[in-house]
Protein backbone atom coordinates (compact mmCIF):
# COMPACT_ATOMS: atom_id res chain seq x y z
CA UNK A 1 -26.10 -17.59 -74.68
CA UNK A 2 -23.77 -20.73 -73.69
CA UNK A 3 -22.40 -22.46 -71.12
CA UNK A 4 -18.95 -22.65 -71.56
CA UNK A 5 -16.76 -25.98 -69.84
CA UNK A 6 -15.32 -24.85 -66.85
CA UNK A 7 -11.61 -25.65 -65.98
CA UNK A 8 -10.09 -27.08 -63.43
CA UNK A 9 -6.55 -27.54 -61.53
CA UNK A 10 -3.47 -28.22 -63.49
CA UNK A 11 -4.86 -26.79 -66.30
CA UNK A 12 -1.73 -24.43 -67.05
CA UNK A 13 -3.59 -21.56 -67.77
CA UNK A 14 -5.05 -21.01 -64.71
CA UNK A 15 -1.77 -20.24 -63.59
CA UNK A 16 -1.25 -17.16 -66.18
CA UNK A 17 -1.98 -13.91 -65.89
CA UNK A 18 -4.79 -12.68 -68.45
CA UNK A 19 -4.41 -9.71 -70.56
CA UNK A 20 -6.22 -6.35 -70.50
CA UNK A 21 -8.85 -5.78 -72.65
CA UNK A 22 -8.35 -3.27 -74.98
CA UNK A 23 -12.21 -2.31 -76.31
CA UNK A 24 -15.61 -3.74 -74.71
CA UNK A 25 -17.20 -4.43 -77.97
CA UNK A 26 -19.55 -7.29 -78.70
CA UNK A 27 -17.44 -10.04 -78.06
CA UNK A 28 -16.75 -9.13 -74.72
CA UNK A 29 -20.18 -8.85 -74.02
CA UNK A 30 -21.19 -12.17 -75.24
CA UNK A 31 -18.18 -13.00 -73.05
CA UNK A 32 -19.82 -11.63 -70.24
CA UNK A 33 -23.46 -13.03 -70.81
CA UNK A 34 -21.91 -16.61 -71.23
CA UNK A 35 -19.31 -16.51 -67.96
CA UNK A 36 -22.68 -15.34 -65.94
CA UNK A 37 -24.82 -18.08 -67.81
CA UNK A 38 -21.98 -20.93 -66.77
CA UNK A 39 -21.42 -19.42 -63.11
CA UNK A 40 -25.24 -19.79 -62.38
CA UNK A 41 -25.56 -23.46 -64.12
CA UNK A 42 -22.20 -24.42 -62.37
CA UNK A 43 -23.83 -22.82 -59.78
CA UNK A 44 -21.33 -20.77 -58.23
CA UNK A 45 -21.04 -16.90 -57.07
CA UNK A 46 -18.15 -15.72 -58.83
CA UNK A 47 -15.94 -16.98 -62.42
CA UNK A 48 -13.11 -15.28 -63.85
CA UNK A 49 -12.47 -15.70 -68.39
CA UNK A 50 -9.39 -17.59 -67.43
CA UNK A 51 -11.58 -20.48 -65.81
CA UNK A 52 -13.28 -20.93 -69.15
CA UNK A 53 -10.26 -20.46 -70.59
CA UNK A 54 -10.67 -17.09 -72.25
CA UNK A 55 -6.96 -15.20 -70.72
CA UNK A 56 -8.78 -11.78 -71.05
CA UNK A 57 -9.43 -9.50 -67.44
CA UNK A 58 -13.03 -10.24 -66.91
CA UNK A 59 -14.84 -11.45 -63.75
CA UNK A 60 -18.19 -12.02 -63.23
CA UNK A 61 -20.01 -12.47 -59.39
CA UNK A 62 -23.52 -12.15 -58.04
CA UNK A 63 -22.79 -13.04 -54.16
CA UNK A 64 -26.71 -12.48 -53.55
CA UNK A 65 -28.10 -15.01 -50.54
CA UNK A 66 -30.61 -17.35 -52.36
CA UNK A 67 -33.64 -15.46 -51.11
CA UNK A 68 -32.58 -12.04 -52.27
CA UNK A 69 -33.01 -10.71 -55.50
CA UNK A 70 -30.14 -11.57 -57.97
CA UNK A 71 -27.06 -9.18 -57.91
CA UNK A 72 -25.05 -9.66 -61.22
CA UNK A 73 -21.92 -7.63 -61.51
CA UNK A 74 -19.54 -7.68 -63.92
CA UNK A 75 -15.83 -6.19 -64.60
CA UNK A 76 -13.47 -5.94 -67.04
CA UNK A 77 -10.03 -4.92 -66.06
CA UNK A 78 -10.65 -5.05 -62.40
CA UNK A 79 -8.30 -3.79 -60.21
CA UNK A 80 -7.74 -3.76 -56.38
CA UNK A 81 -6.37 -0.51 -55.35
CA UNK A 82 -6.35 -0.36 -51.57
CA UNK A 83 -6.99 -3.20 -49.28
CA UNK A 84 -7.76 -2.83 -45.38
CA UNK A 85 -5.71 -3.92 -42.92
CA UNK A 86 -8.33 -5.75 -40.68
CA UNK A 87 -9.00 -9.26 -41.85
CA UNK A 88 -11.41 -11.99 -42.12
CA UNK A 89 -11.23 -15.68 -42.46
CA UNK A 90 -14.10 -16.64 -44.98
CA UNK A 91 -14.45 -20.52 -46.23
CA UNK A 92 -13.50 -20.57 -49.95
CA UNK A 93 -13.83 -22.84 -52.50
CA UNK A 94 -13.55 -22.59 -56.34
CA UNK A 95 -15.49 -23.88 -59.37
CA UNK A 96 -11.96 -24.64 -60.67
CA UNK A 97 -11.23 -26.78 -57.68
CA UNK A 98 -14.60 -28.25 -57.38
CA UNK A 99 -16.14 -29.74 -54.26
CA UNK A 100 -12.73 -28.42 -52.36
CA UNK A 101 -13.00 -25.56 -49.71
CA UNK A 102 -10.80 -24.39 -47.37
CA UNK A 103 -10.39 -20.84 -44.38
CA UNK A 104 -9.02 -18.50 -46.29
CA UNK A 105 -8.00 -15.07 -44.53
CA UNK A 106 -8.50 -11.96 -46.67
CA UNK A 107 -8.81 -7.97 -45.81
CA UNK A 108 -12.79 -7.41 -44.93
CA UNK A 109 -12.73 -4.43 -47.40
CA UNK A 110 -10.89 -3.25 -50.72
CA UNK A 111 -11.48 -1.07 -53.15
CA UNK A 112 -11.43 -1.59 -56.95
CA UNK A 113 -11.49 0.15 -60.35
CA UNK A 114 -13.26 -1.28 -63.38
CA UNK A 115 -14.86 -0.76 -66.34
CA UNK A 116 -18.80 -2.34 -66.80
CA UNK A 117 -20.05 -4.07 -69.90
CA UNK A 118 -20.91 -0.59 -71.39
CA UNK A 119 -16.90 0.58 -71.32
CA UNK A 120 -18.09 2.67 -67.97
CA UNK A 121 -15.47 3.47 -65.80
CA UNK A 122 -16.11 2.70 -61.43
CA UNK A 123 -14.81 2.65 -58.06
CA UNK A 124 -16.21 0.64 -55.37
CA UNK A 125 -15.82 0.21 -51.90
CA UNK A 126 -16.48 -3.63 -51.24
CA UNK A 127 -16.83 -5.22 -47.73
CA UNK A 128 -18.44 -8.73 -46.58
CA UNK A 129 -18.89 -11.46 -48.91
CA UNK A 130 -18.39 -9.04 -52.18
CA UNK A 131 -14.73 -7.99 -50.76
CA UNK A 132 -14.06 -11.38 -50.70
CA UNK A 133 -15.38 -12.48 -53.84
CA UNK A 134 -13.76 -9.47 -55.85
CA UNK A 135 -10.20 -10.74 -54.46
CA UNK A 136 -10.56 -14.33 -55.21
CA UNK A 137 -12.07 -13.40 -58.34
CA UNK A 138 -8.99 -11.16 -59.47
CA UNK A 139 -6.54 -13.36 -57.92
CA UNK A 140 -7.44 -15.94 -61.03
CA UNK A 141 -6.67 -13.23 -63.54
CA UNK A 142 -3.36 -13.13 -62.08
CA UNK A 143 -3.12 -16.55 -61.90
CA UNK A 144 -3.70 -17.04 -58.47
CA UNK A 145 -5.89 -19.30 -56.60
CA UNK A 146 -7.35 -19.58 -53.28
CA UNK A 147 -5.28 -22.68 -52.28
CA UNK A 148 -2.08 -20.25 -52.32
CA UNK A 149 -3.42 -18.99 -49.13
CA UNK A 150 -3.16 -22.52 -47.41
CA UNK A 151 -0.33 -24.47 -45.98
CA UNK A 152 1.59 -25.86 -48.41
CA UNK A 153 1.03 -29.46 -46.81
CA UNK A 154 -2.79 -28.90 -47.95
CA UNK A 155 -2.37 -27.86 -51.21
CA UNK A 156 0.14 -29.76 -52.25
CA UNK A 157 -1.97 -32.65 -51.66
CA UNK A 158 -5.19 -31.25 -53.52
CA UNK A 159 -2.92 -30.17 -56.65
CA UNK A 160 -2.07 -33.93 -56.16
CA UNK A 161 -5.72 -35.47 -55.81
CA UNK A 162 -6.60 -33.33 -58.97
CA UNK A 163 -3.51 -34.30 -61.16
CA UNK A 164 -4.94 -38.12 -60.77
CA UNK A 165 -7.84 -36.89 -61.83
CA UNK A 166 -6.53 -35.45 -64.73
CA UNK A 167 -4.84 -38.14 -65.53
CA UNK A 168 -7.33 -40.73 -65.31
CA UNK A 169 -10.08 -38.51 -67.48
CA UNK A 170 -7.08 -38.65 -70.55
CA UNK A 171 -6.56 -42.26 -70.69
């Protein structure tokens, strides 16, 4: 498979919300097999199509500690369909916004609907690390990302320090 460029902030389209996908056929599966190939090279534990640039509704995670066995899990359409009210602060960052992380508070468990890579339809409870994940993860196929959470002081400045970062890679 490939490793696909990953995008960063002000890229506009990480700021758009992705479309549905219609059929899982073999594109999205070679979709699938490349975001998982460029989130473990990156490395990171969780990339959503829009990162690579692809505006479909696909995320990819494997939030697995380092001495467990690998947990790859895909979904296509995901989407969050109850959230608990009890919260967690988790440190975030983003493979978009690399080397930046930040305290993020999110609800320790949601559930979602998605389909798999085989057009299989699910529901899952997720709570921990994988709650977290899943939100971030389906926050960037609505165009949302983790620094929204912040104070606006904060972000503002790292939309800033990445904007002259931009700026100097096209000259």
């Amino acid at each position: 498979m490939a490793i696909r460029p990953i995008l960063h902030i002000p890229t506009p389209c990480l700021r758009e919300v992705a479309a549905p996908v219609v059929e899982v056929n073999d594109e999205i599966k070679t979709l699938i097999k490349d975001m998982f190939d460029t989130m473990y090279d990156a490395p990171g534990i969780g990339l959503a199509a829009p990162q690579i640039g692809v505006m479909h509704r696909v995320i990819v995670m494997d939030p697995a500690d380092e001495e467990d066995e690998p947990a790859p899990l895909a979904m296509i359409n995901p989407k969050i369909t109850w959230l608990s009210e009890e919260l967690r602060v988790h440190q975030e960052g983003c493979l978009s916004i690399p080397e930046y992380y930040e305290d993020v508070e999110r609800p320790v468990l949601c559930k979602v609907t998605y389909l798999d890579e085989n057009g299989e339809y699910h529901e899952r409870e997720c709570d921990g690390l994988l709650s977290t994940v899943v939100q971030h993860e389906v926050d960037h196929l609505n165009g949302r990302l983790f620094i929204d959470y912040i104070s606006r002081l904060k972000r503002e400045r790292v939309i800033k320090k990445f904007k002259k970062i931009a700026k100097r890679a096209a000259e």
